[in-house]
PDB file of N, CA and C in Angstrom:
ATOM      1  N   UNK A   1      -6.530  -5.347 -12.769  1.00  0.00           N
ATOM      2  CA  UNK A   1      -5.866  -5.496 -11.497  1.00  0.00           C
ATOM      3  C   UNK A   1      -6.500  -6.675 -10.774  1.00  0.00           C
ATOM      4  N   UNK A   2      -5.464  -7.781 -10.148  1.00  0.00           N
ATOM      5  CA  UNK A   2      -6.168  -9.024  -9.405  1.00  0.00           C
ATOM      6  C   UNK A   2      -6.169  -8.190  -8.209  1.00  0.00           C
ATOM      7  N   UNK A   3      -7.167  -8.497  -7.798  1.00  0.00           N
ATOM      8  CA  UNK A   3      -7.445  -8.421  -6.450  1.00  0.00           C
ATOM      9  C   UNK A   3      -7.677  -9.926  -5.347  1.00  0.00           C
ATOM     10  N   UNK A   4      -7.278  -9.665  -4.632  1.00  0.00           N
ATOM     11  CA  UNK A   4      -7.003 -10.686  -3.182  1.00  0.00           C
ATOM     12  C   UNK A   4      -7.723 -10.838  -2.187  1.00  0.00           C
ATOM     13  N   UNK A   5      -7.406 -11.896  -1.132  1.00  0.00           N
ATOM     14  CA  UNK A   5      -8.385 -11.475  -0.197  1.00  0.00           C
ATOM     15  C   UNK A   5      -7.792 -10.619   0.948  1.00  0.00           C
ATOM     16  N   UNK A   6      -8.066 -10.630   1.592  1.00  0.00           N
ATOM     17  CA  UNK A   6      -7.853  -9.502   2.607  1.00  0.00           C
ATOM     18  C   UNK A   6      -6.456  -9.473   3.292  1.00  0.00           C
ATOM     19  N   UNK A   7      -5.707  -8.077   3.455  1.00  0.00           N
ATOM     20  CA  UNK A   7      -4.401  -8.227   3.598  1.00  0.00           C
ATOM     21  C   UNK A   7      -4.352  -7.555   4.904  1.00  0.00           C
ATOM     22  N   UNK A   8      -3.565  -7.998   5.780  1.00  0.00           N
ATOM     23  CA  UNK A   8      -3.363  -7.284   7.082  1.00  0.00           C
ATOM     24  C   UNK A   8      -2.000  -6.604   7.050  1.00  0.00           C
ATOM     25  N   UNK A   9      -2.468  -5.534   7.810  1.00  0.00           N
ATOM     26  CA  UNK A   9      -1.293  -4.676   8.091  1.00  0.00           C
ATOM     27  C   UNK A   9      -0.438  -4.531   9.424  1.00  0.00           C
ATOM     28  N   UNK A  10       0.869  -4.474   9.376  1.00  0.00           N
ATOM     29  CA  UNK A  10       1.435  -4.762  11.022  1.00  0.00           C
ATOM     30  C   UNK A  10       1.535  -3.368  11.200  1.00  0.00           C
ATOM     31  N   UNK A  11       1.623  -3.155  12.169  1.00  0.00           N
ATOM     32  CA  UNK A  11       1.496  -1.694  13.506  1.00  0.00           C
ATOM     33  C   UNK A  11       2.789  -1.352  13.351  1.00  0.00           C
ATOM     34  N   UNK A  12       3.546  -0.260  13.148  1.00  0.00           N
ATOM     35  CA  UNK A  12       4.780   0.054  12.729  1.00  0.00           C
ATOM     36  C   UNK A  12       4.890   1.031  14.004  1.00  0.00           C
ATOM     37  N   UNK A  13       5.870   0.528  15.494  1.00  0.00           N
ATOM     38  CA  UNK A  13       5.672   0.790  16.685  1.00  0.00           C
ATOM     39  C   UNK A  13       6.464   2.413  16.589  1.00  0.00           C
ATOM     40  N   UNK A  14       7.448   2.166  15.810  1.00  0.00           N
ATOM     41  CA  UNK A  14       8.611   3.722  15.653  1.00  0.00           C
ATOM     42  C   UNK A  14       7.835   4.855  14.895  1.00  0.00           C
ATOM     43  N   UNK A  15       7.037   4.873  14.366  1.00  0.00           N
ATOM     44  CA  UNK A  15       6.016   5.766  13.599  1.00  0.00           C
ATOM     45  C   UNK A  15       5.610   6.277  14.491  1.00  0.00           C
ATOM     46  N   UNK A  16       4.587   7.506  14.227  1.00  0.00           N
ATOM     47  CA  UNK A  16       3.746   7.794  15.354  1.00  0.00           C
ATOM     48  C   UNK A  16       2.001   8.395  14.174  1.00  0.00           C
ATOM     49  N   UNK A  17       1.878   7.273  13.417  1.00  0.00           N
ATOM     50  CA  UNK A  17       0.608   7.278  12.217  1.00  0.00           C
ATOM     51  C   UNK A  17      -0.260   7.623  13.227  1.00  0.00           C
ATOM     52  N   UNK A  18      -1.153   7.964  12.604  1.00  0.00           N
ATOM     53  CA  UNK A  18      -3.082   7.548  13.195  1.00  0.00           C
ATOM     54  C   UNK A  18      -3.315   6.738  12.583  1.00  0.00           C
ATOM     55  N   UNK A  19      -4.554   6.740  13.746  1.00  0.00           N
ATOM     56  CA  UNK A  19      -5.441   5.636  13.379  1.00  0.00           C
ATOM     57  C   UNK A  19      -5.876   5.864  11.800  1.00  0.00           C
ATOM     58  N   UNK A  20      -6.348   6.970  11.026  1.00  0.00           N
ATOM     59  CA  UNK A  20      -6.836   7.165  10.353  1.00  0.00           C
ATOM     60  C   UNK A  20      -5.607   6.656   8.963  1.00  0.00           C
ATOM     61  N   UNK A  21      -4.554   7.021   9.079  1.00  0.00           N
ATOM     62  CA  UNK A  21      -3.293   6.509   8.488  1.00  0.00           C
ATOM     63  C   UNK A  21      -3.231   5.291   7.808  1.00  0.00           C
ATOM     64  N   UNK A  22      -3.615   4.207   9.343  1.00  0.00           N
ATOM     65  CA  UNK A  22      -3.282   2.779   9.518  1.00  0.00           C
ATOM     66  C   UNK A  22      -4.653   2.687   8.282  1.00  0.00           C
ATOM     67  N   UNK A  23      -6.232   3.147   9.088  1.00  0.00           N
ATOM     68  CA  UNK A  23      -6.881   3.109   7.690  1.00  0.00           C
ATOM     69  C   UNK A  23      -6.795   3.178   6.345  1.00  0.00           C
ATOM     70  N   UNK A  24      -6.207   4.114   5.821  1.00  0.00           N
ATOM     71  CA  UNK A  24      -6.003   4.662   4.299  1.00  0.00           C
ATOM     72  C   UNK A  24      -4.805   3.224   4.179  1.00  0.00           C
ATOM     73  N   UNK A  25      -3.932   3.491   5.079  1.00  0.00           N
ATOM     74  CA  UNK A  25      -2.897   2.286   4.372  1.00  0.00           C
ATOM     75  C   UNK A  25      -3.146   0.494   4.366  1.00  0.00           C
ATOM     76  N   UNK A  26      -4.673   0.183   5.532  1.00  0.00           N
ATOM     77  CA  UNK A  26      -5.311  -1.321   4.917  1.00  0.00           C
ATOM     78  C   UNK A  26      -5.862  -1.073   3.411  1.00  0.00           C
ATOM     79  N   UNK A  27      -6.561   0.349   3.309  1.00  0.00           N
ATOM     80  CA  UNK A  27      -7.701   0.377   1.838  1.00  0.00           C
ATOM     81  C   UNK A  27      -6.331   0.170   0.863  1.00  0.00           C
ATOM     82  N   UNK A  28      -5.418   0.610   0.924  1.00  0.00           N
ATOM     83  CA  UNK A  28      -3.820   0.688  -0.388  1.00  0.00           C
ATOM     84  C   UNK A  28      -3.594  -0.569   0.014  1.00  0.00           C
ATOM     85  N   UNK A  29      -3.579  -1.274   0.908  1.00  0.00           N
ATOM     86  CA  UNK A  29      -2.805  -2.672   0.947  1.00  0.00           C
ATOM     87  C   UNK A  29      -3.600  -3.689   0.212  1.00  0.00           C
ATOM     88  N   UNK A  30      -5.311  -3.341   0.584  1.00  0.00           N
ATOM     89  CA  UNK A  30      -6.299  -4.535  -0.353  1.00  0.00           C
ATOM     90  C   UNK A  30      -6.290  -3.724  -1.810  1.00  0.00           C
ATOM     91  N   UNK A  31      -5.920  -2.924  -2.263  1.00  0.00           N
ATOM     92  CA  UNK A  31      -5.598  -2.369  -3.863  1.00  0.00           C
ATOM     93  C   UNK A  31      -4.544  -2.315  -4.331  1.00  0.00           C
ATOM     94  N   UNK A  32      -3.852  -3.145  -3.974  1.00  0.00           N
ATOM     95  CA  UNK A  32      -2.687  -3.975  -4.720  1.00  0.00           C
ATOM     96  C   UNK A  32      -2.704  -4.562  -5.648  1.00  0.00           C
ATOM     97  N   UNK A  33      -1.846  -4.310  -6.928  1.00  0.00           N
ATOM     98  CA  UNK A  33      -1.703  -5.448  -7.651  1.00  0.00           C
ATOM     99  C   UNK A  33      -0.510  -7.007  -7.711  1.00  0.00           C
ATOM    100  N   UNK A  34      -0.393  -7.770  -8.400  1.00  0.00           N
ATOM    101  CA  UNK A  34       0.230  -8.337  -8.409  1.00  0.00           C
ATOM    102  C   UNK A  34       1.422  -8.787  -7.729  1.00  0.00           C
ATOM    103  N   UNK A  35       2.274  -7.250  -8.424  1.00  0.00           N
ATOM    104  CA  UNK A  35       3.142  -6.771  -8.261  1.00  0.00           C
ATOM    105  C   UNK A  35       3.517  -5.844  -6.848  1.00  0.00           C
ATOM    106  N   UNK A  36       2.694  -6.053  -6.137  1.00  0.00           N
ATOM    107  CA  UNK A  36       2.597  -5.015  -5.424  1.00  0.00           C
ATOM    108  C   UNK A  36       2.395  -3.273  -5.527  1.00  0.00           C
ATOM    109  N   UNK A  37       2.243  -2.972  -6.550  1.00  0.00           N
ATOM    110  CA  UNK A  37       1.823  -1.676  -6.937  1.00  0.00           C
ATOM    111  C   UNK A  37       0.884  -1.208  -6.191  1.00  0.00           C
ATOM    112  N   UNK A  38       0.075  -0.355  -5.507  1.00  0.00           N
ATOM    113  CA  UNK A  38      -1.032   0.272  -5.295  1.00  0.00           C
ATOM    114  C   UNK A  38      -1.709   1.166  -6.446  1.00  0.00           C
ATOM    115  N   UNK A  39      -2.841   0.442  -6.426  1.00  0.00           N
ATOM    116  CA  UNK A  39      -3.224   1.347  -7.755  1.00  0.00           C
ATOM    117  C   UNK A  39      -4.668   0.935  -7.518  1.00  0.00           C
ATOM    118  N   UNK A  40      -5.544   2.103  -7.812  1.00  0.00           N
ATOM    119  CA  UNK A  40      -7.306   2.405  -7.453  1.00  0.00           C
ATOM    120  C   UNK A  40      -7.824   3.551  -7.783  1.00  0.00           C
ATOM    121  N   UNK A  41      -8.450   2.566  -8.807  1.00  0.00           N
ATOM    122  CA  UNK A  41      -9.310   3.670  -9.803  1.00  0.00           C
ATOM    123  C   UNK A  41     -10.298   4.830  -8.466  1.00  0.00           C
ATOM    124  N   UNK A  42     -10.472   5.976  -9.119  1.00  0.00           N
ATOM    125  CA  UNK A  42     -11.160   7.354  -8.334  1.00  0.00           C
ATOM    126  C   UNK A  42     -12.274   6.416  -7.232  1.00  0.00           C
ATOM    127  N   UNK A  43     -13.468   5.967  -8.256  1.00  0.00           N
ATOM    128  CA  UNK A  43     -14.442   5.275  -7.898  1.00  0.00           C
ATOM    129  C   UNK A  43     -14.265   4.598  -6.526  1.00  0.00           C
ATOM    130  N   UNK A  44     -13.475   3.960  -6.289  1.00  0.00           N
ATOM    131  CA  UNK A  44     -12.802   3.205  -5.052  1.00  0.00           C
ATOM    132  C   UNK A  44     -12.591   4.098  -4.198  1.00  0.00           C
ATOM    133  N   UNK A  45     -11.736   4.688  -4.451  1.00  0.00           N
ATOM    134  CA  UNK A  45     -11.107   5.813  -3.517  1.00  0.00           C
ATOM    135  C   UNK A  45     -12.522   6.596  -2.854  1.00  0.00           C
ATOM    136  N   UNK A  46     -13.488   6.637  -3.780  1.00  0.00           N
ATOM    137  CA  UNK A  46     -14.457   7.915  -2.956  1.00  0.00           C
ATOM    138  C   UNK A  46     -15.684   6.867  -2.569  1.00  0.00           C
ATOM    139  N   UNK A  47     -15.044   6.010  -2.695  1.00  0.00           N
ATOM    140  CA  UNK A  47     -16.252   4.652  -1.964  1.00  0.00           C
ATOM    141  C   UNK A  47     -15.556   4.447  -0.339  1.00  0.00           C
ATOM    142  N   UNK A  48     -14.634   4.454  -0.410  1.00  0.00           N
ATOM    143  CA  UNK A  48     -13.869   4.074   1.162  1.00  0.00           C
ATOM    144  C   UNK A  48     -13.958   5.752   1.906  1.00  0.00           C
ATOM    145  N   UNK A  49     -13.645   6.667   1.351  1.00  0.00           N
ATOM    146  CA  UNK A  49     -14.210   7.975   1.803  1.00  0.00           C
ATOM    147  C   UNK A  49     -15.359   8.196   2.246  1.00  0.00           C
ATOM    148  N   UNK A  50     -16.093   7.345   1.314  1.00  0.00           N
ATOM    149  CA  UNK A  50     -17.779   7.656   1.744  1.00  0.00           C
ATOM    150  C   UNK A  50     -18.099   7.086   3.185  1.00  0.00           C
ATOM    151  N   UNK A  51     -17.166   5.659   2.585  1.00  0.00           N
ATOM    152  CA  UNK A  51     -17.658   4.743   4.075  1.00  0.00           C
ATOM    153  C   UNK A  51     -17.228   4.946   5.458  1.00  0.00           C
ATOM    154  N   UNK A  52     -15.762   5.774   4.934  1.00  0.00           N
ATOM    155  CA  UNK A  52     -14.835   5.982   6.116  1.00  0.00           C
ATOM    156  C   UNK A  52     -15.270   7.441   7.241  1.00  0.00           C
ATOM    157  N   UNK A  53     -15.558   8.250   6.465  1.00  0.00           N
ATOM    158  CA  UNK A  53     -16.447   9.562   6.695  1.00  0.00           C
ATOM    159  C   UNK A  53     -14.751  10.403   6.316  1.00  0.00           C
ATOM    160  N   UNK A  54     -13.694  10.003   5.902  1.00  0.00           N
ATOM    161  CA  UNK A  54     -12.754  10.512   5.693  1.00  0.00           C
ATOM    162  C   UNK A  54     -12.971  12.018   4.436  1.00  0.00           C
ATOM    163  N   UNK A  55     -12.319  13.383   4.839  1.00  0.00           N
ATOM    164  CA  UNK A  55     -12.398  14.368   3.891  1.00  0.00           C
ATOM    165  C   UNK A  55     -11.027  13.470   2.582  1.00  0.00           C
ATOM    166  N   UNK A  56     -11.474  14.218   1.262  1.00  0.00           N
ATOM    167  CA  UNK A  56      -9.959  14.180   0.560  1.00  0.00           C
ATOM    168  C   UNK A  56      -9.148  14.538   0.733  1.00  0.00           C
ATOM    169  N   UNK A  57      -9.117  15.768   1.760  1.00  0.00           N
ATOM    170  CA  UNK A  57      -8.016  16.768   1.818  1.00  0.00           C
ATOM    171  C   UNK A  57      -7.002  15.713   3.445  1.00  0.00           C
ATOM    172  N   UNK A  58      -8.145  15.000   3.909  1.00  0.00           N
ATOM    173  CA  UNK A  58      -7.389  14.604   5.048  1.00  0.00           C
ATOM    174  C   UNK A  58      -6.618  13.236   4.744  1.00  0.00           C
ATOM    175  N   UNK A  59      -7.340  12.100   3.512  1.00  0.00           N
ATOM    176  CA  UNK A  59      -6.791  11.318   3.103  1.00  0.00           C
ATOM    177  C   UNK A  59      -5.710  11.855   2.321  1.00  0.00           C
ATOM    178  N   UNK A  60      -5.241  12.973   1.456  1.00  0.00           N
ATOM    179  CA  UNK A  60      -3.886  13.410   1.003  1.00  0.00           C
ATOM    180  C   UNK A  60      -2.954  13.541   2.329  1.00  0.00           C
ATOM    181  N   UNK A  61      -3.298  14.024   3.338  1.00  0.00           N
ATOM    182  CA  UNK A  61      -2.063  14.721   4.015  1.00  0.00           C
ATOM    183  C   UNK A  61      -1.994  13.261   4.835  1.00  0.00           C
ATOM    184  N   UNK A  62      -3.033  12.276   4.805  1.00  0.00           N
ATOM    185  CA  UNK A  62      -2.062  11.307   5.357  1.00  0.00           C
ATOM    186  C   UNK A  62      -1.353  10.522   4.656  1.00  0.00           C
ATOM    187  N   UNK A  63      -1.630   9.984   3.133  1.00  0.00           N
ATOM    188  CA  UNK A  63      -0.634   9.626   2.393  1.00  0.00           C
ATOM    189  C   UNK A  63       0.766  10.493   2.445  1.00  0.00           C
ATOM    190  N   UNK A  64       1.150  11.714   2.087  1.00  0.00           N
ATOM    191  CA  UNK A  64       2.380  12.291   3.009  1.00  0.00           C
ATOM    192  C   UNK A  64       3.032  11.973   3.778  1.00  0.00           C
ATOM    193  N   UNK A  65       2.177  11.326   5.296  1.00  0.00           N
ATOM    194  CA  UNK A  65       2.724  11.190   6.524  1.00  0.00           C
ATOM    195  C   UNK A  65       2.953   9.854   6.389  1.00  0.00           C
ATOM    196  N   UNK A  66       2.420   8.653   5.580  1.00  0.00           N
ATOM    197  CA  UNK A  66       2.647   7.488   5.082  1.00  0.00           C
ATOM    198  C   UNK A  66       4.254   7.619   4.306  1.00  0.00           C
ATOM    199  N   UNK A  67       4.434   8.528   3.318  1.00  0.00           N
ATOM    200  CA  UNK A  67       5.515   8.230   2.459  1.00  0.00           C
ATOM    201  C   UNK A  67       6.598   8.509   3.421  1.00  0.00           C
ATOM    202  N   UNK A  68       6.365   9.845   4.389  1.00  0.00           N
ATOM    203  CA  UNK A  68       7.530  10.325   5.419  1.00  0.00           C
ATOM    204  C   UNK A  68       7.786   9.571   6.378  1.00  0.00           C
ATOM    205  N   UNK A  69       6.986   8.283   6.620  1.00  0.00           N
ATOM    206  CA  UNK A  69       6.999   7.408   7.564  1.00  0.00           C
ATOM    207  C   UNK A  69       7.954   5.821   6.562  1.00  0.00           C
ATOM    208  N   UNK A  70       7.477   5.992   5.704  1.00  0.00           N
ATOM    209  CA  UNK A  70       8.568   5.245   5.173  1.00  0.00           C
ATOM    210  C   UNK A  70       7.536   3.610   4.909  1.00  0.00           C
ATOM    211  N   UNK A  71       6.282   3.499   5.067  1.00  0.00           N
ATOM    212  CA  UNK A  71       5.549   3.230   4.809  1.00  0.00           C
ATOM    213  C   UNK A  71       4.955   2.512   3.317  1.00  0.00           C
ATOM    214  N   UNK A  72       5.302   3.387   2.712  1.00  0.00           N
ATOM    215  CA  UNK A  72       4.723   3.650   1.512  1.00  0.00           C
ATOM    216  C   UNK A  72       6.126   4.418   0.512  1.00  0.00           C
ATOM    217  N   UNK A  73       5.795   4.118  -0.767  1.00  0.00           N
ATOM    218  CA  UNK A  73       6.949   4.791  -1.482  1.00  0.00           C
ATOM    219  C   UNK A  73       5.946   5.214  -2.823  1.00  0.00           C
ATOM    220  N   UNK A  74       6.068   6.774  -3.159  1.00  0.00           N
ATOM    221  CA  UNK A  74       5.521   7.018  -4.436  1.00  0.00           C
ATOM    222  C   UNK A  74       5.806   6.787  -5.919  1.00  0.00           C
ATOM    223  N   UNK A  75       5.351   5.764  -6.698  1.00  0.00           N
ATOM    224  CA  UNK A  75       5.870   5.236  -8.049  1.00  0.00           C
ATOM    225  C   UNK A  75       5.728   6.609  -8.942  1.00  0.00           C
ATOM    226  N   UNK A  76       4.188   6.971  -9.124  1.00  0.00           N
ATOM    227  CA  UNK A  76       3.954   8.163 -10.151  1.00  0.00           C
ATOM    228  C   UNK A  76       2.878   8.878  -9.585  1.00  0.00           C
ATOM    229  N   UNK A  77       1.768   9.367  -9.952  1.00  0.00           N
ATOM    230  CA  UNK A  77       0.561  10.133  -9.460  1.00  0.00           C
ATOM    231  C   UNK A  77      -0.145   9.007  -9.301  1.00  0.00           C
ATOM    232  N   UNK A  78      -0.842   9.102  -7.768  1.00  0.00           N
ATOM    233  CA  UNK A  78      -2.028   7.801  -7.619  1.00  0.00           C
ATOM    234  C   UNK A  78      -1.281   6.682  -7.943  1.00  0.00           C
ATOM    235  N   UNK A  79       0.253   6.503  -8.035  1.00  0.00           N
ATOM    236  CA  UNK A  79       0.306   4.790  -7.920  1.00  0.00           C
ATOM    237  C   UNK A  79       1.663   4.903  -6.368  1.00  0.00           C
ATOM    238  N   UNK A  80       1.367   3.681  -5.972  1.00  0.00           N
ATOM    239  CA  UNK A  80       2.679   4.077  -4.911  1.00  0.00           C
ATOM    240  C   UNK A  80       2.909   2.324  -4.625  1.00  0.00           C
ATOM    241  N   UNK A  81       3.926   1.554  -3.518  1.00  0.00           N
ATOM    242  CA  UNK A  81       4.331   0.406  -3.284  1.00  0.00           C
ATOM    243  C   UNK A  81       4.497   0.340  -2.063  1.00  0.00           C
ATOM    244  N   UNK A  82       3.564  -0.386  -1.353  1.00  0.00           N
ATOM    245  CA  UNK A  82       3.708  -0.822   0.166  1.00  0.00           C
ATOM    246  C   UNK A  82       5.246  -1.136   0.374  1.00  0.00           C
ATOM    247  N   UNK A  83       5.597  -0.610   1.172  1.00  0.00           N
ATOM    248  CA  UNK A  83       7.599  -1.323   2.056  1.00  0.00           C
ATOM    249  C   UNK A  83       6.561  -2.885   2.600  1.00  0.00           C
ATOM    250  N   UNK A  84       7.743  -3.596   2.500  1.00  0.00           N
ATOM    251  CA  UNK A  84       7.421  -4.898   2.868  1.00  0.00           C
ATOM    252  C   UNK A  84       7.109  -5.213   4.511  1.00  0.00           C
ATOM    253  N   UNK A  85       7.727  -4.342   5.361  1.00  0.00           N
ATOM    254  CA  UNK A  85       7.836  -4.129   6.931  1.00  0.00           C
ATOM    255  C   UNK A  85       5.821  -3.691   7.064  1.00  0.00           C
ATOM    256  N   UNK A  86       5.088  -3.070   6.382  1.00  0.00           N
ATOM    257  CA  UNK A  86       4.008  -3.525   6.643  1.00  0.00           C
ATOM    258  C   UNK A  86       3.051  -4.332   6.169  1.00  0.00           C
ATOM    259  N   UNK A  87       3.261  -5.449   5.430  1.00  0.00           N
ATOM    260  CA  UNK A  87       2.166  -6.543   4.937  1.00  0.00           C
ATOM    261  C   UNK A  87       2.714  -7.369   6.231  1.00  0.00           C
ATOM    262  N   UNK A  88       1.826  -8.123   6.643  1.00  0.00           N
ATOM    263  CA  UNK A  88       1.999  -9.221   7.228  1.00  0.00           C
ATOM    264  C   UNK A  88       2.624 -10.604   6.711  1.00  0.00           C
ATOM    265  N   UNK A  89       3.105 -11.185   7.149  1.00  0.00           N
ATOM    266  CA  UNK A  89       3.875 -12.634   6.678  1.00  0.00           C
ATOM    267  C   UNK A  89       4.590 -12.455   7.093  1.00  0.00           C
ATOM    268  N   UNK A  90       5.732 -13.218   6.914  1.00  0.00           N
ATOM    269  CA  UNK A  90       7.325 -13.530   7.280  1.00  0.00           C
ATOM    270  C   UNK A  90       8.273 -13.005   6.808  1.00  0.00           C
ATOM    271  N   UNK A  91       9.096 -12.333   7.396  1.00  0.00           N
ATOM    272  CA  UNK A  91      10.387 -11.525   6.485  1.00  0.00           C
ATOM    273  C   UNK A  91      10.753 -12.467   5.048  1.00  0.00           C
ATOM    274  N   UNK A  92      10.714 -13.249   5.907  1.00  0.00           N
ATOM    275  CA  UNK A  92      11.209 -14.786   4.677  1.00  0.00           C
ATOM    276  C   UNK A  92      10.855 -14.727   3.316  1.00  0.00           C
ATOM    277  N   UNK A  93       9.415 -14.658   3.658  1.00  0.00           N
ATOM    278  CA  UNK A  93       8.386 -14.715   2.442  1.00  0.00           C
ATOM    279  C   UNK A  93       8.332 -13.652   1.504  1.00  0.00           C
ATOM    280  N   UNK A  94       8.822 -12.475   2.556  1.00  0.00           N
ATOM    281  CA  UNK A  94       8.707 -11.504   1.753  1.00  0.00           C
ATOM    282  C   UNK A  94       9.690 -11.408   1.197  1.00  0.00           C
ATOM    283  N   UNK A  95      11.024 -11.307   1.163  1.00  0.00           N
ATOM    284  CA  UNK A  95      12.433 -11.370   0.671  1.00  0.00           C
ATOM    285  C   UNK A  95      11.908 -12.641  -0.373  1.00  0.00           C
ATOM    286  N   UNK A  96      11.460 -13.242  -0.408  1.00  0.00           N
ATOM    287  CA  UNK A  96      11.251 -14.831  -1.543  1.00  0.00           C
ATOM    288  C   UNK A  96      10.203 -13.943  -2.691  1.00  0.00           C
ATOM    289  N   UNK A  97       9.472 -13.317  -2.561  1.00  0.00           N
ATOM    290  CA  UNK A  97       8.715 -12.825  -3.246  1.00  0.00           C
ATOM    291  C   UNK A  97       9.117 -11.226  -3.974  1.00  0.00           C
ATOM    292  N   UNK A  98       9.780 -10.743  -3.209  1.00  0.00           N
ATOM    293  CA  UNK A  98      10.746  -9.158  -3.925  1.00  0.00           C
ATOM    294  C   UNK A  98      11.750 -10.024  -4.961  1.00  0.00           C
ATOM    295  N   UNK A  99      12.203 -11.168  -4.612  1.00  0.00           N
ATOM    296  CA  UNK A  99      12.993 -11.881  -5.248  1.00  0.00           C
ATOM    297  C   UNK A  99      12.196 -12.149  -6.995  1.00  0.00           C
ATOM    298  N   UNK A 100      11.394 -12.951  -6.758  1.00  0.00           N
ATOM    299  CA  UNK A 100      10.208 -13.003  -7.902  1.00  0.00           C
ATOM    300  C   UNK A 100      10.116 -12.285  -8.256  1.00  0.00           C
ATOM    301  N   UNK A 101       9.307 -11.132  -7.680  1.00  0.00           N
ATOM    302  CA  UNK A 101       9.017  -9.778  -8.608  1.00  0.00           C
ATOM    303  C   UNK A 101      10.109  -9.455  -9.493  1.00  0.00           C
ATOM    304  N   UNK A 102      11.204  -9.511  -8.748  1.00  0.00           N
ATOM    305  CA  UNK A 102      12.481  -8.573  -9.495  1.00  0.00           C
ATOM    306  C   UNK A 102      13.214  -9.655 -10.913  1.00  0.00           C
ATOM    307  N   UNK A 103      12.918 -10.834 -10.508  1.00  0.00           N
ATOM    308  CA  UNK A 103      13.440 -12.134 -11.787  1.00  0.00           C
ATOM    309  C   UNK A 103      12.309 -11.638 -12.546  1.00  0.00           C
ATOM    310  N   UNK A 104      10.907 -11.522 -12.931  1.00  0.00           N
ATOM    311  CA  UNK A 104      10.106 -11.399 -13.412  1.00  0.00           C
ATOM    312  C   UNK A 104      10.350 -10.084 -14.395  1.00  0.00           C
ATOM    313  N   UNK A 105      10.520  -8.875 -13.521  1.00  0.00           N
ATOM    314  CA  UNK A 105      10.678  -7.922 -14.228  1.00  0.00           C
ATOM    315  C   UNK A 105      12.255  -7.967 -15.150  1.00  0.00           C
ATOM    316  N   UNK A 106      13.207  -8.570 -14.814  1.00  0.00           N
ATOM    317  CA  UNK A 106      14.702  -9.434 -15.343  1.00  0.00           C
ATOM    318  C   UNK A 106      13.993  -9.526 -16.615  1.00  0.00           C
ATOM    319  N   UNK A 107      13.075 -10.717 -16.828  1.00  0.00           N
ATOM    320  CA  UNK A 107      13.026 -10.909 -17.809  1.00  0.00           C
ATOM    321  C   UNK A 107      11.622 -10.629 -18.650  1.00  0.00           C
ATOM    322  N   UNK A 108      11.407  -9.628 -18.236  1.00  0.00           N
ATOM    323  CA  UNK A 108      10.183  -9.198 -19.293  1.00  0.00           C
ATOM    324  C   UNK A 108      10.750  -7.898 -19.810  1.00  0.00           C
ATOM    325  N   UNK A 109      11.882  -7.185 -19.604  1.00  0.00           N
ATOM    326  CA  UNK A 109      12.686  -6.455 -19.921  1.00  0.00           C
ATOM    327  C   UNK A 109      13.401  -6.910 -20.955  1.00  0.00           C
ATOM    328  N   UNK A 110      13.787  -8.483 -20.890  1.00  0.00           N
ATOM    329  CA  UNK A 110      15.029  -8.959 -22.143  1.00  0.00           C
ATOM    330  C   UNK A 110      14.520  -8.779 -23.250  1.00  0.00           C
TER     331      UNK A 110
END
């Protein structure tokens, strides 16, 4: 998995997340791959727990309130895909780049 440098997240005003939320969803936004996937090995996960003072049980029920918020979308177990409405950049950029992803996957499929 490439990892990046640091990704900011915009404040999604119609939600009503926590703070703790907005947390868990910067740690998924810098564990991105490529593709935008979220994906982070255990190790990670109980390193940002450690640091965060976050329980597991409280980081699950806010991923929940992430997917019901529309936030976040679940691929399989432990993998999920940021919605584009919270990375930062330009609608622009982002529509130019879902674009890519999706030609990419076009043709690694043929």
């Amino acid at each position: 998995m490439s990892k990046h440098n640091e990704v900011s997240v915009v404040f999604l005003p119609e939600s009503d997340l926590t703070v703790t939320a907005y947390r868990i969803l910067h740690f998924m936004a810098n564990n991105t791959d490529f593709y935008g996937v979220v994906n982070y090995p255990y190790s990670e996960k109980a390193k940002f727990l450690t640091s965060s003072g976050i329980a597991n049980s409280t980081f699950d029920n806010n991923v929940s309130k992430l997917i019901a918020s529309g936030a976040i979308k679940r691929v399989s177990k432990g993998e999920f895909i940021l919605s584009p409405d919270v990375l930062g950049g330009s609608k622009e950029l982002q529509k130019e780049e879902a674009e890519f992803r999706e030609q990419i996957h076009k043709e690694w499929k043929a």
